[in-house]
C-alpha atoms as a PDB file:
ATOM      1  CA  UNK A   1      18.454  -3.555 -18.533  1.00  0.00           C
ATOM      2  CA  UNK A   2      20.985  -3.040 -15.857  1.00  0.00           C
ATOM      3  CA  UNK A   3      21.676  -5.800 -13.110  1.00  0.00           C
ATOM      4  CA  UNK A   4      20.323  -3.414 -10.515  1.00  0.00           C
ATOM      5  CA  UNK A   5      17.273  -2.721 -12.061  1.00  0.00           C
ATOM      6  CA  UNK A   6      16.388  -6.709 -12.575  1.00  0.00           C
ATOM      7  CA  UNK A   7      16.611  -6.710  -9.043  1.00  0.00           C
ATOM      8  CA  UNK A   8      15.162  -4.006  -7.710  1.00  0.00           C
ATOM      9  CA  UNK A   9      12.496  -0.906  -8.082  1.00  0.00           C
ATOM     10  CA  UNK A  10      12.933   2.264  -6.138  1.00  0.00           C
ATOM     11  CA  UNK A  11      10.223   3.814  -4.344  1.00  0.00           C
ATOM     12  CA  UNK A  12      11.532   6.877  -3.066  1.00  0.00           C
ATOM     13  CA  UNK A  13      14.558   8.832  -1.677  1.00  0.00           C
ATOM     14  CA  UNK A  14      15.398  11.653   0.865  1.00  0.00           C
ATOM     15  CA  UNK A  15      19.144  12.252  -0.548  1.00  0.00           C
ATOM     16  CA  UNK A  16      20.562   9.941   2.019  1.00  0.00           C
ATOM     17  CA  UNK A  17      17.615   6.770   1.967  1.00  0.00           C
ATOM     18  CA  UNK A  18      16.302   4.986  -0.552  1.00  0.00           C
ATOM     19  CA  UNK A  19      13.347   2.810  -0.006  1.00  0.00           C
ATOM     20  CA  UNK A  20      12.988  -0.137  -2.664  1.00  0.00           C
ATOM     21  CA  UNK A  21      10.529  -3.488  -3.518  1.00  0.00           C
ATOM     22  CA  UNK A  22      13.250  -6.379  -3.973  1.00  0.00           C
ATOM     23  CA  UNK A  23      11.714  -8.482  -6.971  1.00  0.00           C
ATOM     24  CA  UNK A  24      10.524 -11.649  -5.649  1.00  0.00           C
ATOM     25  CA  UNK A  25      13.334 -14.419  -6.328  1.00  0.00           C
ATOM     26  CA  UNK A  26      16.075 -11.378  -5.808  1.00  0.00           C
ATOM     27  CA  UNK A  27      16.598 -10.804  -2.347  1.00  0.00           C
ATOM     28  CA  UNK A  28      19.941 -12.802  -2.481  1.00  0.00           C
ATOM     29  CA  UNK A  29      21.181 -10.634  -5.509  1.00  0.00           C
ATOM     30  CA  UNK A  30      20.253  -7.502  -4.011  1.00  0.00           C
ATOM     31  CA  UNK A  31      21.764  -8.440  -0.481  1.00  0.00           C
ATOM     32  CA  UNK A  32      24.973  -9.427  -2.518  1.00  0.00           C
ATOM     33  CA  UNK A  33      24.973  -5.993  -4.042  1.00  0.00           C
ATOM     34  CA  UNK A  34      24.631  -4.177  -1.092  1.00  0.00           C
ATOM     35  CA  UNK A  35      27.662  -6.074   0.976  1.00  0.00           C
ATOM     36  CA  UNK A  36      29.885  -5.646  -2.428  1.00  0.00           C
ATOM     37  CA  UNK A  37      28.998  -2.053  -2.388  1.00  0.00           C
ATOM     38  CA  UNK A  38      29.856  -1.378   0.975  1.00  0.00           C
ATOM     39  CA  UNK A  39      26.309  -0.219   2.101  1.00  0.00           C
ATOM     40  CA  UNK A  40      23.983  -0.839   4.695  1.00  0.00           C
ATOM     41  CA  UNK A  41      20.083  -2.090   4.361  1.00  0.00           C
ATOM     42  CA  UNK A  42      17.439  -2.835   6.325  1.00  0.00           C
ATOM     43  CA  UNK A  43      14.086  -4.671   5.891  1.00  0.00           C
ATOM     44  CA  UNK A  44      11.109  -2.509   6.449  1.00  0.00           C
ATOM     45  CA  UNK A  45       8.298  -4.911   5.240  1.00  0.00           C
ATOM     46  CA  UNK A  46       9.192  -8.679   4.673  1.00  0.00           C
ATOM     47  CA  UNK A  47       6.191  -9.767   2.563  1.00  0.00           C
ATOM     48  CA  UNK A  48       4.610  -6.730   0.903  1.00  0.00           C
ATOM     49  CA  UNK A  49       1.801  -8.505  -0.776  1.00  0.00           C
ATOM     50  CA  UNK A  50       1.011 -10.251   2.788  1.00  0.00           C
ATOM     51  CA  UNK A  51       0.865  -6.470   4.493  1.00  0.00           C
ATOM     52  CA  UNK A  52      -1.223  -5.383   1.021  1.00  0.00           C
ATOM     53  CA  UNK A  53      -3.858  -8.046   1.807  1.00  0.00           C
ATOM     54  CA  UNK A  54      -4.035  -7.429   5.495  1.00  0.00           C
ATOM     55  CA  UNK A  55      -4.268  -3.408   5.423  1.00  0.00           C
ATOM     56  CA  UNK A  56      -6.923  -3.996   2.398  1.00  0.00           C
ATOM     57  CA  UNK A  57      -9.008  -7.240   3.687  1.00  0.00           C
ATOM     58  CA  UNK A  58     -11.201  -8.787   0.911  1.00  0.00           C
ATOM     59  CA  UNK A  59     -15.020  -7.672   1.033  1.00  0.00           C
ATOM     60  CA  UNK A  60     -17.280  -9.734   2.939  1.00  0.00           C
ATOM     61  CA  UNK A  61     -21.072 -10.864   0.395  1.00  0.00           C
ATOM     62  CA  UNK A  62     -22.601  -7.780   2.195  1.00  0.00           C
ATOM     63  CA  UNK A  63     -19.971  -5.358   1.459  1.00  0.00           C
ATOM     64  CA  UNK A  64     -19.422  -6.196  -2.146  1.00  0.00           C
ATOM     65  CA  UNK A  65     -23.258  -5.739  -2.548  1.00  0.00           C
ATOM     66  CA  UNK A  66     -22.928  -2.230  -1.635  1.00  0.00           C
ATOM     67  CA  UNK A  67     -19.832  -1.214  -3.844  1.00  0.00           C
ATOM     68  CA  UNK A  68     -20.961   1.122  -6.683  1.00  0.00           C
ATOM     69  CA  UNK A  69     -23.842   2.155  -4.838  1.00  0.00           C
ATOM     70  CA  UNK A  70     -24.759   5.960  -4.777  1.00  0.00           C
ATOM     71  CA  UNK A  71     -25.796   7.548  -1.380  1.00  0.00           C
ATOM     72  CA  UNK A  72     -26.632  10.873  -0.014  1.00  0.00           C
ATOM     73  CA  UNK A  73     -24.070  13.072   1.744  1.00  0.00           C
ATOM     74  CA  UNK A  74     -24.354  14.004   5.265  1.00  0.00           C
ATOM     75  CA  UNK A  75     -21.923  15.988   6.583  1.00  0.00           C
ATOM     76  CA  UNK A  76     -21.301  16.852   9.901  1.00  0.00           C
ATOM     77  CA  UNK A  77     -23.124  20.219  10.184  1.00  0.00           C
ATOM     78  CA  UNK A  78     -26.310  18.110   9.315  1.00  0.00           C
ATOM     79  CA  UNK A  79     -28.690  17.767  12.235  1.00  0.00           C
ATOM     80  CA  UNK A  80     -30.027  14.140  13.544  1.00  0.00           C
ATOM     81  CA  UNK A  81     -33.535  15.688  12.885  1.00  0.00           C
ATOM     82  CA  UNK A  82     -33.070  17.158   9.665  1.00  0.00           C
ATOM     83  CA  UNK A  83     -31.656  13.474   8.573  1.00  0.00           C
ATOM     84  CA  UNK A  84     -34.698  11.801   9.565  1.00  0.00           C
ATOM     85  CA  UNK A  85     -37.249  14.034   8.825  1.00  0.00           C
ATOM     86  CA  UNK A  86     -39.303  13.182   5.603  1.00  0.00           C
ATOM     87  CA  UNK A  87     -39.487  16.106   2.532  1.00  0.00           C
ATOM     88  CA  UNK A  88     -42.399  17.824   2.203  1.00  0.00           C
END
């Protein structure tokens, strides 16, 4: 294992940026890596878990009753009436 990949994983790249998760514990390695490298960095997202748990909330009692629940699909071409109305 190489120093650089204890301390960090890359995401992605465009040629010129590359976006990467500092491990936890690391962010004084990597930033020591970077200024003996010569290169520039910035911080997109300071606590990923933290912006993980607040784009995906936990499920309220009610919501985690309905998960794995099977339902009809109604698309939008379906009519109000046609919903509603009971099959003959």
């Amino acid at each position: 294992m190489t120093f650089l990949s204890a301390v960090v994983k890359p995401l992605m790249t465009n040629g010129t940026v590359l976006d990467v998760v500092v491990k936890q514990g690391k962010s004084k390695d990597f930033e020591a890596l970077v200024q003996s490298n010569g290169l520039s960095y910035s911080v997109s997202i300071q606590d990923l878990q933290a912006a993980i748990n607040e784009e995906n909330p936990q499920l309220t009692e009610e919501e985690m009753e309905l998960v794995g629940r099977k339902g009809n699909y109604i698309s939008k071409n379906d009519s109000l009436l046609n919903i509603l109305s009971p099959v003959p």
